[in-house]
N, C-alpha and C. Protein backbone atom coordinates (compact mmCIF):
# COMPACT_ATOMS: atom_id res chain seq x y z
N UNK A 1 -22.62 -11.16 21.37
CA UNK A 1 -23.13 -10.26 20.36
C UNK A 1 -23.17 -11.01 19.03
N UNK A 2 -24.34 -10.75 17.96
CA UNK A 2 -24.35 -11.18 17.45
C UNK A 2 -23.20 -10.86 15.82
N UNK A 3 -22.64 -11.60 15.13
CA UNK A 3 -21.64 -10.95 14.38
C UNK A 3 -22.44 -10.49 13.37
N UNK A 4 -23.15 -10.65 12.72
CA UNK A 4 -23.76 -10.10 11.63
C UNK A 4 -24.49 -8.26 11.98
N UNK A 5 -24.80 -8.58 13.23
CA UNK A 5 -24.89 -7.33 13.82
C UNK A 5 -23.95 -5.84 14.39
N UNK A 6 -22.80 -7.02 14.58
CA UNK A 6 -21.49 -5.97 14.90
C UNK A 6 -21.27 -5.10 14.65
N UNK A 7 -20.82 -4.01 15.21
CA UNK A 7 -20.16 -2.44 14.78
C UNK A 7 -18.81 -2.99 15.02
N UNK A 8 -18.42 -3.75 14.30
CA UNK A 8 -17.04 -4.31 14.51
C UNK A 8 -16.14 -3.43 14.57
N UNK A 9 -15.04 -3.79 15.64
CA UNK A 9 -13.32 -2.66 15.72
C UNK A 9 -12.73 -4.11 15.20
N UNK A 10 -11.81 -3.83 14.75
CA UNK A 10 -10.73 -4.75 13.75
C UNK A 10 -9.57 -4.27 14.67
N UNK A 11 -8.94 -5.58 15.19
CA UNK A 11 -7.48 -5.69 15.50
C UNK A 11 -6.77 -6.66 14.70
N UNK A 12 -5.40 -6.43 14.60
CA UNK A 12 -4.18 -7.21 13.79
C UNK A 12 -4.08 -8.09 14.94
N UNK A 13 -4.27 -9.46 14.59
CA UNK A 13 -3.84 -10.72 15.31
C UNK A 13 -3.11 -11.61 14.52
N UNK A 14 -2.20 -12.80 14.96
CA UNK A 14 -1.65 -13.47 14.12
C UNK A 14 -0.45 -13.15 13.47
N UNK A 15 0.19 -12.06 14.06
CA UNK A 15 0.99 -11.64 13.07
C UNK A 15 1.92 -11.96 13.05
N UNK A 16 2.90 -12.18 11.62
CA UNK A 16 4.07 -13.09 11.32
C UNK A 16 4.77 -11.96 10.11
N UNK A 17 5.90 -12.18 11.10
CA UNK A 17 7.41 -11.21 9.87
C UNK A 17 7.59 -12.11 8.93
N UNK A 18 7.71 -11.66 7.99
CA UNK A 18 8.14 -12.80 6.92
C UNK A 18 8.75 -11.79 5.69
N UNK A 19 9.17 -12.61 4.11
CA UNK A 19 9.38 -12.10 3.32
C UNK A 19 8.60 -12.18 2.18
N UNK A 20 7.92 -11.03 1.41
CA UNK A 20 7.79 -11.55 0.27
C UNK A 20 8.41 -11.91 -1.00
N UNK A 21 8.49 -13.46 -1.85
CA UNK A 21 9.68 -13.56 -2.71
C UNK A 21 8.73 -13.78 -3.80
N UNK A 22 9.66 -13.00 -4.61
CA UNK A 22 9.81 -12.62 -6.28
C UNK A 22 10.86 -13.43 -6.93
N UNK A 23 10.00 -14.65 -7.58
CA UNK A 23 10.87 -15.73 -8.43
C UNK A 23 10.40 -15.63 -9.78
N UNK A 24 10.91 -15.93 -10.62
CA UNK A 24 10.58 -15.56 -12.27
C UNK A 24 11.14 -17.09 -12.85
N UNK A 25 10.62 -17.42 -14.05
CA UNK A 25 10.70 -18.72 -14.46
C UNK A 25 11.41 -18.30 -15.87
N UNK A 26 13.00 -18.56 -15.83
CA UNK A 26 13.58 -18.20 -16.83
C UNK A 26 13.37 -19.40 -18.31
N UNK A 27 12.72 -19.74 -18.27
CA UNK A 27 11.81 -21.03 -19.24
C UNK A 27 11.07 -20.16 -20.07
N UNK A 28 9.57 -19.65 -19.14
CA UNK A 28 8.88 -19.10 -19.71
C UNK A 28 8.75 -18.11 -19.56
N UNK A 29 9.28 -17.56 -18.47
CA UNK A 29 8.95 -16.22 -18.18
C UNK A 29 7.75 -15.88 -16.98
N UNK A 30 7.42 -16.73 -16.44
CA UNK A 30 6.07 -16.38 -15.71
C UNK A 30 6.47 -15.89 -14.16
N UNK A 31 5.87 -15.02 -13.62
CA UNK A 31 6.72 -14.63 -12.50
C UNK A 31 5.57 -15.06 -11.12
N UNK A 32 5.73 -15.60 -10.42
CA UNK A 32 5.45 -15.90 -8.96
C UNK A 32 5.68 -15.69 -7.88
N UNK A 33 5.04 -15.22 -7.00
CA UNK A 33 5.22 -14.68 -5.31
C UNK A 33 4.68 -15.84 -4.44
N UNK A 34 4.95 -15.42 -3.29
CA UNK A 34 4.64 -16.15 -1.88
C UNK A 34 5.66 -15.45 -0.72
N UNK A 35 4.60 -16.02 0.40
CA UNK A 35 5.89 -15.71 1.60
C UNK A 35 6.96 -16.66 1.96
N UNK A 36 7.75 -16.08 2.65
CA UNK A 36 8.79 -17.32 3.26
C UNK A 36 8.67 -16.67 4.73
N UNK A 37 8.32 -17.20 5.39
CA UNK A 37 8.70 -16.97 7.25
C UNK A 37 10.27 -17.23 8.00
N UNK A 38 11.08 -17.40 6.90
CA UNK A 38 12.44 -18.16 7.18
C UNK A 38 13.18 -16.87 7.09
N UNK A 39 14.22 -16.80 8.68
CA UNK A 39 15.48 -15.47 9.00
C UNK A 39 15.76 -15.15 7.52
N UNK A 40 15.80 -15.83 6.58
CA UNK A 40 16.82 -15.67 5.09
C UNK A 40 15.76 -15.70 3.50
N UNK A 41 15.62 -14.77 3.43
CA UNK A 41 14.89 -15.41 2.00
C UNK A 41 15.51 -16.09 1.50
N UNK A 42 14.65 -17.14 0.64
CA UNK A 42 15.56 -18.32 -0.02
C UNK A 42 15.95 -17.72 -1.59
N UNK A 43 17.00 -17.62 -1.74
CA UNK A 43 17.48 -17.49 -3.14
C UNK A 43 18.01 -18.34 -4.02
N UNK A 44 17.56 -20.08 -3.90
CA UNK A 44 18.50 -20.57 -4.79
C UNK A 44 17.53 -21.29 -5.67
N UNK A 45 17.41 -21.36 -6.70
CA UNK A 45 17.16 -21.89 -7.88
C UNK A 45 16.54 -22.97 -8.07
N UNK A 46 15.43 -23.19 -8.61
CA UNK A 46 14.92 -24.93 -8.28
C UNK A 46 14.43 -24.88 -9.24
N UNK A 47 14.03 -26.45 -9.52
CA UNK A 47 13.09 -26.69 -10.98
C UNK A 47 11.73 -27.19 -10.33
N UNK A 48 10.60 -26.70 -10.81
CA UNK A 48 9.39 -27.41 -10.12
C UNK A 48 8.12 -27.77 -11.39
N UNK A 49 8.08 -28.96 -11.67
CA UNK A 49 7.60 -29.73 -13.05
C UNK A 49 8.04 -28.86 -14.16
N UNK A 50 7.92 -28.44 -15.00
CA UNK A 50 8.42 -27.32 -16.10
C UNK A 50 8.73 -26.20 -15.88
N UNK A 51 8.70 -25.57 -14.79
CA UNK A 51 9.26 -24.13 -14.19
C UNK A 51 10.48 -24.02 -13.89
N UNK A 52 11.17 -23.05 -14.18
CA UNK A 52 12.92 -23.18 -13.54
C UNK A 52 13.08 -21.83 -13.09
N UNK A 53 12.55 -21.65 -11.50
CA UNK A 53 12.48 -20.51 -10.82
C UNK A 53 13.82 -20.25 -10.20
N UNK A 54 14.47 -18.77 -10.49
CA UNK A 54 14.78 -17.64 -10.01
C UNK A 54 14.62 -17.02 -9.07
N UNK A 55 15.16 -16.42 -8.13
CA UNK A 55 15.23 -15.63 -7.19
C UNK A 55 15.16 -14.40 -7.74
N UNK A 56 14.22 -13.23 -7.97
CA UNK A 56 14.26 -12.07 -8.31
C UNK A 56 14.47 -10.80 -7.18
N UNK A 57 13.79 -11.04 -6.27
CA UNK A 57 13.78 -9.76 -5.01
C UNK A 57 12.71 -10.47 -4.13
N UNK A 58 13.21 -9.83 -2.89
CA UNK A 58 12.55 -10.01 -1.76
C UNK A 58 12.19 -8.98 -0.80
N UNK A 59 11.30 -8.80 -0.32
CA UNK A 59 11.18 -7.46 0.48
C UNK A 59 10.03 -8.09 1.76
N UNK A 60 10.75 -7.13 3.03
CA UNK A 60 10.06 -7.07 4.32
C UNK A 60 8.88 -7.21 4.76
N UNK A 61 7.80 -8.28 5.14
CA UNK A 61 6.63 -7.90 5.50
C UNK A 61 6.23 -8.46 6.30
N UNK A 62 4.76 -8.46 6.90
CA UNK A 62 4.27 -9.33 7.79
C UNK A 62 2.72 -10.05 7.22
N UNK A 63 2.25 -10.98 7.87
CA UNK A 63 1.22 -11.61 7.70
C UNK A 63 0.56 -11.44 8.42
N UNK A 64 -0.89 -11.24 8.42
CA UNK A 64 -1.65 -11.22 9.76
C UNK A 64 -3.18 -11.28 9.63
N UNK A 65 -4.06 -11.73 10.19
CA UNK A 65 -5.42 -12.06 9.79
C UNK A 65 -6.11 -10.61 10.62
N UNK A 66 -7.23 -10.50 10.56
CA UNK A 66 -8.65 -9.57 11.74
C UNK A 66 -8.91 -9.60 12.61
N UNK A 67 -9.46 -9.18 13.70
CA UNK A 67 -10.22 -10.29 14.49
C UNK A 67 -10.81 -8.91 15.15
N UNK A 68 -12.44 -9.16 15.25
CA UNK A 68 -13.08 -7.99 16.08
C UNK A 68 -12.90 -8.33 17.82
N UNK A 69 -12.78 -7.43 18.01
CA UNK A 69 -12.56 -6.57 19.96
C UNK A 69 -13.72 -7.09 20.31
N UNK A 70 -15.06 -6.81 19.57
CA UNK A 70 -16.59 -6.88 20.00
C UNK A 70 -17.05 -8.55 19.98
N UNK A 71 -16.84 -8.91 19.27
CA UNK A 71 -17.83 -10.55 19.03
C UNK A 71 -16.74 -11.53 18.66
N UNK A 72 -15.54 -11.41 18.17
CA UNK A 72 -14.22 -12.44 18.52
C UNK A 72 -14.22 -12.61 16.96
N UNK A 73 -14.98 -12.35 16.13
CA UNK A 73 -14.99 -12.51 14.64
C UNK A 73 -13.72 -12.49 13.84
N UNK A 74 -13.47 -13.57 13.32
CA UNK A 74 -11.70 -13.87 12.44
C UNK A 74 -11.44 -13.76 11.34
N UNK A 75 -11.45 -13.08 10.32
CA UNK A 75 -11.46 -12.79 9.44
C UNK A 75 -9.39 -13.30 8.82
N UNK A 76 -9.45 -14.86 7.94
CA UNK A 76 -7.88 -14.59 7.71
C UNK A 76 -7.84 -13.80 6.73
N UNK A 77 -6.17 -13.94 6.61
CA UNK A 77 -6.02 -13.22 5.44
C UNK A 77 -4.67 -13.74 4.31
N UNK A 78 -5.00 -15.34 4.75
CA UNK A 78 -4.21 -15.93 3.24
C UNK A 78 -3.49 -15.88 2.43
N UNK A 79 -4.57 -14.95 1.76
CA UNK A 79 -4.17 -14.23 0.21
C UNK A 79 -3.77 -13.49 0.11
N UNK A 80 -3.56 -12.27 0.90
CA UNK A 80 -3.29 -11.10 1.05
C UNK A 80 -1.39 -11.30 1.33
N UNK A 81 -1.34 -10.68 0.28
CA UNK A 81 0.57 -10.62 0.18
C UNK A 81 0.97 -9.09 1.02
N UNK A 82 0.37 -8.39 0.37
CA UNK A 82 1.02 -7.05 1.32
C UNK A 82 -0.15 -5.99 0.62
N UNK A 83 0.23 -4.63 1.05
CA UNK A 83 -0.45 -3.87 1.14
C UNK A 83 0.57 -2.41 0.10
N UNK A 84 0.02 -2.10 -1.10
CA UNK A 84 0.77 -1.01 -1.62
C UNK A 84 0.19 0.35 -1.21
N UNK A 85 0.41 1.58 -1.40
CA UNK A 85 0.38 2.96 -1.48
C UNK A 85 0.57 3.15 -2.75
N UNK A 86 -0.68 3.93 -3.44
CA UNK A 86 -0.54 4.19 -5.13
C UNK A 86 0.53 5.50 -5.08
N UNK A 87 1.83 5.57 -5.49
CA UNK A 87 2.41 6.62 -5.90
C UNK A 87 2.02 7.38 -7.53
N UNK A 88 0.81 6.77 -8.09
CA UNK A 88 0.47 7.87 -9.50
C UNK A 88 1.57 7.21 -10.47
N UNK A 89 2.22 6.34 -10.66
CA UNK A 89 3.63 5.81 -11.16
C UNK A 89 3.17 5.62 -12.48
N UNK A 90 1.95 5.71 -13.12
CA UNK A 90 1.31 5.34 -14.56
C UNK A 90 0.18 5.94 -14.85
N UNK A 91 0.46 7.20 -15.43
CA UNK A 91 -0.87 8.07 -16.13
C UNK A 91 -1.99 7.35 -16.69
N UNK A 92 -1.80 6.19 -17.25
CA UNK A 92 -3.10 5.64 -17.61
C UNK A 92 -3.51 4.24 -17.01
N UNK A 93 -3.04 4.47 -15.90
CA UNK A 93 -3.71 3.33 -14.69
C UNK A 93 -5.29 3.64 -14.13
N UNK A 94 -6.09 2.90 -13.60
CA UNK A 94 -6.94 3.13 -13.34
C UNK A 94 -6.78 4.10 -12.04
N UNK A 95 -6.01 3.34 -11.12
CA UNK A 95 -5.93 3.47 -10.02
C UNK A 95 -5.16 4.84 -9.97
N UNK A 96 -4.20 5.25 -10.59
CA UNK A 96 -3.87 6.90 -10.99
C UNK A 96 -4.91 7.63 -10.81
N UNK A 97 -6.29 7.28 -11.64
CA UNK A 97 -7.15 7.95 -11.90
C UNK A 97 -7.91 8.48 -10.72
N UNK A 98 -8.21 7.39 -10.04
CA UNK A 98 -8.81 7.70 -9.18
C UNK A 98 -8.04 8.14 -7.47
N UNK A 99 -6.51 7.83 -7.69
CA UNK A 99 -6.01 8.90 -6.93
C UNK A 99 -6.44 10.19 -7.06
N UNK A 100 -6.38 10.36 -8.21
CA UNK A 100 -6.22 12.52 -8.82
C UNK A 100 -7.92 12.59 -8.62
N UNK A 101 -8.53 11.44 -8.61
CA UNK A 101 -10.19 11.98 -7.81
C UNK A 101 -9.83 12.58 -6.67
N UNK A 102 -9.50 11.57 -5.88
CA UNK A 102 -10.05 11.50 -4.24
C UNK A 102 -8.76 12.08 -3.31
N UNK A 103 -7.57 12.86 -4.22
CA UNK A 103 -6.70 13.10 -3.78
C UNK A 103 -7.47 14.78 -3.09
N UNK A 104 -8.39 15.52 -3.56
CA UNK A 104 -9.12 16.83 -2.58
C UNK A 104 -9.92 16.74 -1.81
N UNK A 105 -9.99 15.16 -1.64
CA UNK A 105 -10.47 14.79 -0.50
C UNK A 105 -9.69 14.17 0.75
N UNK A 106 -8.37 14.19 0.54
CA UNK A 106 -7.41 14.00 1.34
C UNK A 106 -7.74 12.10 1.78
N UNK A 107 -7.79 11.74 0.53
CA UNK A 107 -8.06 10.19 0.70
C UNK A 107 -6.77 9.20 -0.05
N UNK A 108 -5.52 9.34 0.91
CA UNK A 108 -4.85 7.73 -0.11
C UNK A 108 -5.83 6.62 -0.38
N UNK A 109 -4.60 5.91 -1.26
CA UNK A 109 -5.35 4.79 -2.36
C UNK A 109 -4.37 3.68 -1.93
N UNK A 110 -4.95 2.90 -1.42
CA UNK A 110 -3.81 1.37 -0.90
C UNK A 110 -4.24 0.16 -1.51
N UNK A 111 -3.16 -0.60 -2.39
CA UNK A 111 -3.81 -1.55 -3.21
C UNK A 111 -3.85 -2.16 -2.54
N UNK A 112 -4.33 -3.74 -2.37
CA UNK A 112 -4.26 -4.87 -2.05
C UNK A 112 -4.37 -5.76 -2.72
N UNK A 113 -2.77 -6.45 -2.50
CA UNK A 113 -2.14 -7.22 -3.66
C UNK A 113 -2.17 -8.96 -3.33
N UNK A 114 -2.30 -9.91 -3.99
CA UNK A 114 -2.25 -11.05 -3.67
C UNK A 114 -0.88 -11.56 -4.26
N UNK A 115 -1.03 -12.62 -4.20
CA UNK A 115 0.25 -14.00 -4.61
C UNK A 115 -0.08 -13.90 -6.14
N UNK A 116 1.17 -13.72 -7.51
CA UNK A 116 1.34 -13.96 -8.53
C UNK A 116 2.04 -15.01 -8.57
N UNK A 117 1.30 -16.20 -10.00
CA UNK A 117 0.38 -15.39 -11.01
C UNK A 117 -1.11 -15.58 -10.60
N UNK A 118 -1.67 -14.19 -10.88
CA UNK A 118 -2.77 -13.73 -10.52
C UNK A 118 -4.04 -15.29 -10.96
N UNK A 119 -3.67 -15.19 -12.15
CA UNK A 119 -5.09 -16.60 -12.34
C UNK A 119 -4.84 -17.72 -12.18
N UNK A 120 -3.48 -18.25 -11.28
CA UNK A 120 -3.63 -19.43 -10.54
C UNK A 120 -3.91 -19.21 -9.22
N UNK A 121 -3.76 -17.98 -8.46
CA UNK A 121 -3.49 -18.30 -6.92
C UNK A 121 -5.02 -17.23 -6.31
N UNK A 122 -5.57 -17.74 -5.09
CA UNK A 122 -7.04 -17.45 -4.84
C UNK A 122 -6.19 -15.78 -4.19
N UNK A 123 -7.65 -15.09 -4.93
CA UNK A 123 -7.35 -13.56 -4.33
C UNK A 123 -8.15 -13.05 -3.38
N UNK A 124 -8.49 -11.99 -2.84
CA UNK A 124 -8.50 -11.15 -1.83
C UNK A 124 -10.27 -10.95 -2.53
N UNK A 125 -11.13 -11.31 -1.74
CA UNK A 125 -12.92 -11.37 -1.86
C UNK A 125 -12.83 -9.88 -1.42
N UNK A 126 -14.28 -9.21 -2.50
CA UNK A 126 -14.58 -7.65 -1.92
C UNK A 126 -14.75 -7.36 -0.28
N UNK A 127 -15.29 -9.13 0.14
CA UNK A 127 -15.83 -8.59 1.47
C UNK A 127 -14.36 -8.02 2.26
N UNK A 128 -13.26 -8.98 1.81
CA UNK A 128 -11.61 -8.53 2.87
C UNK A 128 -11.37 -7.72 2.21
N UNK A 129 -11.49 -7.22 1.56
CA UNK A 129 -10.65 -5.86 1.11
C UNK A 129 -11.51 -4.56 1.89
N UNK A 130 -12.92 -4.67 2.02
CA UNK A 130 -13.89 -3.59 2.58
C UNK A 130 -13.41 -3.83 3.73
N UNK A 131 -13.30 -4.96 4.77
CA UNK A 131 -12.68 -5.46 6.12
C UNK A 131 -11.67 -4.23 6.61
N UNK A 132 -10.35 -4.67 5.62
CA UNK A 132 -9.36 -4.10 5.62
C UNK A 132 -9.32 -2.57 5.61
N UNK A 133 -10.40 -2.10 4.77
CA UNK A 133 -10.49 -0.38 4.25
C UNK A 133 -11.03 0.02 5.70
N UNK A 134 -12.17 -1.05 6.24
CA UNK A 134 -12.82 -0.11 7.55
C UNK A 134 -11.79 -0.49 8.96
N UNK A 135 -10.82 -1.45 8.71
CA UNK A 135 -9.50 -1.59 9.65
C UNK A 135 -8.47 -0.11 9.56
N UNK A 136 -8.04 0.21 8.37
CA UNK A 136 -7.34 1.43 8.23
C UNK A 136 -8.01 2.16 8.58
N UNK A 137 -9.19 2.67 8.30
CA UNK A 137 -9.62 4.19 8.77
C UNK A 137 -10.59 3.88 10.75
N UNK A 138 -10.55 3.06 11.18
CA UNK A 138 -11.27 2.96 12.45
C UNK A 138 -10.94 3.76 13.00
N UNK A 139 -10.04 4.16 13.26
CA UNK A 139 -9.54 4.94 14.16
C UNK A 139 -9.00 6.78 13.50
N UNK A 140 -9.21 6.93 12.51
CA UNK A 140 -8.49 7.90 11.93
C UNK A 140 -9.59 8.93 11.78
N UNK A 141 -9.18 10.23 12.03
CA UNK A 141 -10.15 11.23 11.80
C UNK A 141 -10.77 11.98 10.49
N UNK A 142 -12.09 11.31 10.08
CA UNK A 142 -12.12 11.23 8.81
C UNK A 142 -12.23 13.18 8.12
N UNK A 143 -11.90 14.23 8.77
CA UNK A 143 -12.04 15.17 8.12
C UNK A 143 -10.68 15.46 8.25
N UNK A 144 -9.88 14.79 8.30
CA UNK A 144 -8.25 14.72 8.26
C UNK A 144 -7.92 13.92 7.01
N UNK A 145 -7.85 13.01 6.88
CA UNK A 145 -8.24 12.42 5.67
C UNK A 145 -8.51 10.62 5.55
N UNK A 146 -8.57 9.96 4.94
CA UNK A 146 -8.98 8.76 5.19
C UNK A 146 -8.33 7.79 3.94
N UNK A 147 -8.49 6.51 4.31
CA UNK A 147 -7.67 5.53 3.36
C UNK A 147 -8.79 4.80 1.81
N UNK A 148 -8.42 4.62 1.14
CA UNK A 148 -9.56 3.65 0.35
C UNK A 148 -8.48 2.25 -0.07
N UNK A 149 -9.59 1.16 -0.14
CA UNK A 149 -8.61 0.30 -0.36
C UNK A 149 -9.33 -0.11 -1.41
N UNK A 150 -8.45 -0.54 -2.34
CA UNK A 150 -8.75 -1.39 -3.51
C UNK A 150 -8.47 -2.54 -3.88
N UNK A 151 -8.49 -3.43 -4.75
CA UNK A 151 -7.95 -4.34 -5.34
C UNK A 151 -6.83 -4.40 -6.55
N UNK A 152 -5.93 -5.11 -6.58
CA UNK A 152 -5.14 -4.76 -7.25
C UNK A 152 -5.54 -5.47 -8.78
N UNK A 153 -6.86 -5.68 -9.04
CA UNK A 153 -7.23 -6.23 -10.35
C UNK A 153 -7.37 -4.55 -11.36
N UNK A 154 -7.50 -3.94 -10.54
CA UNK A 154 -8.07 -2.22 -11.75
C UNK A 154 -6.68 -1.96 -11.47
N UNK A 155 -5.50 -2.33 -11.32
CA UNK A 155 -3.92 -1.87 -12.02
C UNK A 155 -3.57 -2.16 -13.22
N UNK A 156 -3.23 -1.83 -13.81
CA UNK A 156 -2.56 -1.75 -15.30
C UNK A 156 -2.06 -3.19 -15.03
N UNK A 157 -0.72 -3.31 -14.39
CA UNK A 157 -0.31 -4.29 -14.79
C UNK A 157 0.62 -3.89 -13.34
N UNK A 158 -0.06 -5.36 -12.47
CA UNK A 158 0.37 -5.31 -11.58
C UNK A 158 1.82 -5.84 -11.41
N UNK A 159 2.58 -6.53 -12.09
CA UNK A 159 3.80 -6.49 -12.12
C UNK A 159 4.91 -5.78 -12.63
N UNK A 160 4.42 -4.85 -13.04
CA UNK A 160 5.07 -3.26 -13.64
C UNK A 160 5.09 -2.06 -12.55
N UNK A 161 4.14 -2.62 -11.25
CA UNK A 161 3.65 -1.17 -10.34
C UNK A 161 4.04 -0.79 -9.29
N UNK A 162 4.88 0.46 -9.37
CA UNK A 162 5.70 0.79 -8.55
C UNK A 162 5.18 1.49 -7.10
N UNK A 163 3.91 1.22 -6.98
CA UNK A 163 3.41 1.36 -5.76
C UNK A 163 4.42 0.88 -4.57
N UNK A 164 4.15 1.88 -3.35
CA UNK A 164 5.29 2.18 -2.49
C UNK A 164 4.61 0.58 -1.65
N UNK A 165 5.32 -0.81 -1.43
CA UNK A 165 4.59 -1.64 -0.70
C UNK A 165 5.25 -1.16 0.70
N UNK A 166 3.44 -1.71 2.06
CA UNK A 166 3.79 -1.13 3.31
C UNK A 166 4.57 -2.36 3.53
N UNK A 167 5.64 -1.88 4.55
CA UNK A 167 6.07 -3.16 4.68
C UNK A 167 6.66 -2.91 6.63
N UNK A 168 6.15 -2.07 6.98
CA UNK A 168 6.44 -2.01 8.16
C UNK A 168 5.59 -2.17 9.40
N UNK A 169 5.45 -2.91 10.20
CA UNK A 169 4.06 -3.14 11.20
C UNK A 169 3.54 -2.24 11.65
N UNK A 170 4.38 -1.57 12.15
CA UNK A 170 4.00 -0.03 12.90
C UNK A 170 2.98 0.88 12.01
N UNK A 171 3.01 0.70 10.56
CA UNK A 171 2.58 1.79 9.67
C UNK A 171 1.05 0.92 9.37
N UNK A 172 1.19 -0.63 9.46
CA UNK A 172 0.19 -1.20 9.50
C UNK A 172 -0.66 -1.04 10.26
N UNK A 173 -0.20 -1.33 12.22
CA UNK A 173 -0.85 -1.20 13.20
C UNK A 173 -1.65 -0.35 13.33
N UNK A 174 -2.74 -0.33 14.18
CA UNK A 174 -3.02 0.95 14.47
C UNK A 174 -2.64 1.18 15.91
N UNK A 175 -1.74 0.54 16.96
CA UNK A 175 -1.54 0.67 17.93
C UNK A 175 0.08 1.25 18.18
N UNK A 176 0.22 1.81 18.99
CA UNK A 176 1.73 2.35 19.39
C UNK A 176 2.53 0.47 19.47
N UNK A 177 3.61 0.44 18.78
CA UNK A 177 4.59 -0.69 19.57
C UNK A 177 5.14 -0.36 21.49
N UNK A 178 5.28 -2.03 21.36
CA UNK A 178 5.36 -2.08 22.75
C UNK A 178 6.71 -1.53 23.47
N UNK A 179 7.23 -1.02 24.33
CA UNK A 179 9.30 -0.70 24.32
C UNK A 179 9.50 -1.81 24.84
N UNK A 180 10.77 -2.48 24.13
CA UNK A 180 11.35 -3.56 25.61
C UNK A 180 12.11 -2.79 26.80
């Protein structure tokens, strides 16, 4: 089949537990993410050319690229650090805003967040984020309600935002886990 033609279904392939870490540069102040795939987030302290990074927090997630059922199409996903749920946490956020739209339409709002700081590290293209929006709702019954995904560039200030991050596979998946 041809991919440009596809009625693509999106499955989670690739997927890797990992952590995301929150280091801050007590120098200047600049704060930076990435994953670590390692049992332990790393918390100890390093200097890297003028930066003198911190261990700030770490939290649960996984990594995982696309891949259509229909035509084998791979879509990675790099950049993509994790996935938030807008909790409304800032009246004059964009993304507030357009919760309290699409909230009578029974539509959550899921950011999609990349690796800080934002204007050094490559982010999340409209085409993966639309990927991702028609991955969440494939399967979901849209007069029940449905997901929108955004980018986390229309947040106020994405290191202030207390958006709930997903951090559990199951809530990611769209498939039942397997029992051992």
């Amino acid at each position: 089949m041809q991919k440009e033609k596809c009625a693509h279904t999106w499955q989670m392939v690739n997927v890797t537990p990992c952590f995301i870490i929150t280091e801050k540069c007590y120098h200047c102040g600049k704060i930076s993410t990435y994953f670590s795939t390692g049992h332990n987030p790393p918390m100890e302290e390093y200097r890297e050319g003028e930066h003198y990074w911190n261990f700030m927090e770490s939290a649960q997630s996984i990594h995982f690229d696309l891949k259509c059922t229909k035509c084998n199409m791979l879509v990675k996903f790099d950049e993509l650090l994790g996935v938030k749920m807008c909790t409304g946490c800032d009246e004059n956020c964009e993304v507030n805003t357009l919760l309290k739209k699409l909230e009578p339409e029974r539509t959550w709002v899921y950011i999609a967040f990349g690796c800080l700081p934002v204007n050094e590290k490559k982010q999340l293209s409209k085409g993966k984020i639309s990927i991702l929006e028609k991955y969440f709702n494939q399967r979901r019954k849209s007069s029940k309600s449905r997901i929108k995904v955004i980018s986390h560039e229309i947040v106020s200030n994405i290191e202030d935002c207390y958006a709930d991050v997903i951090k559990d596979v199951d809530m990611l998946s769209l498939t039942l886990p397997e029992k051992n």
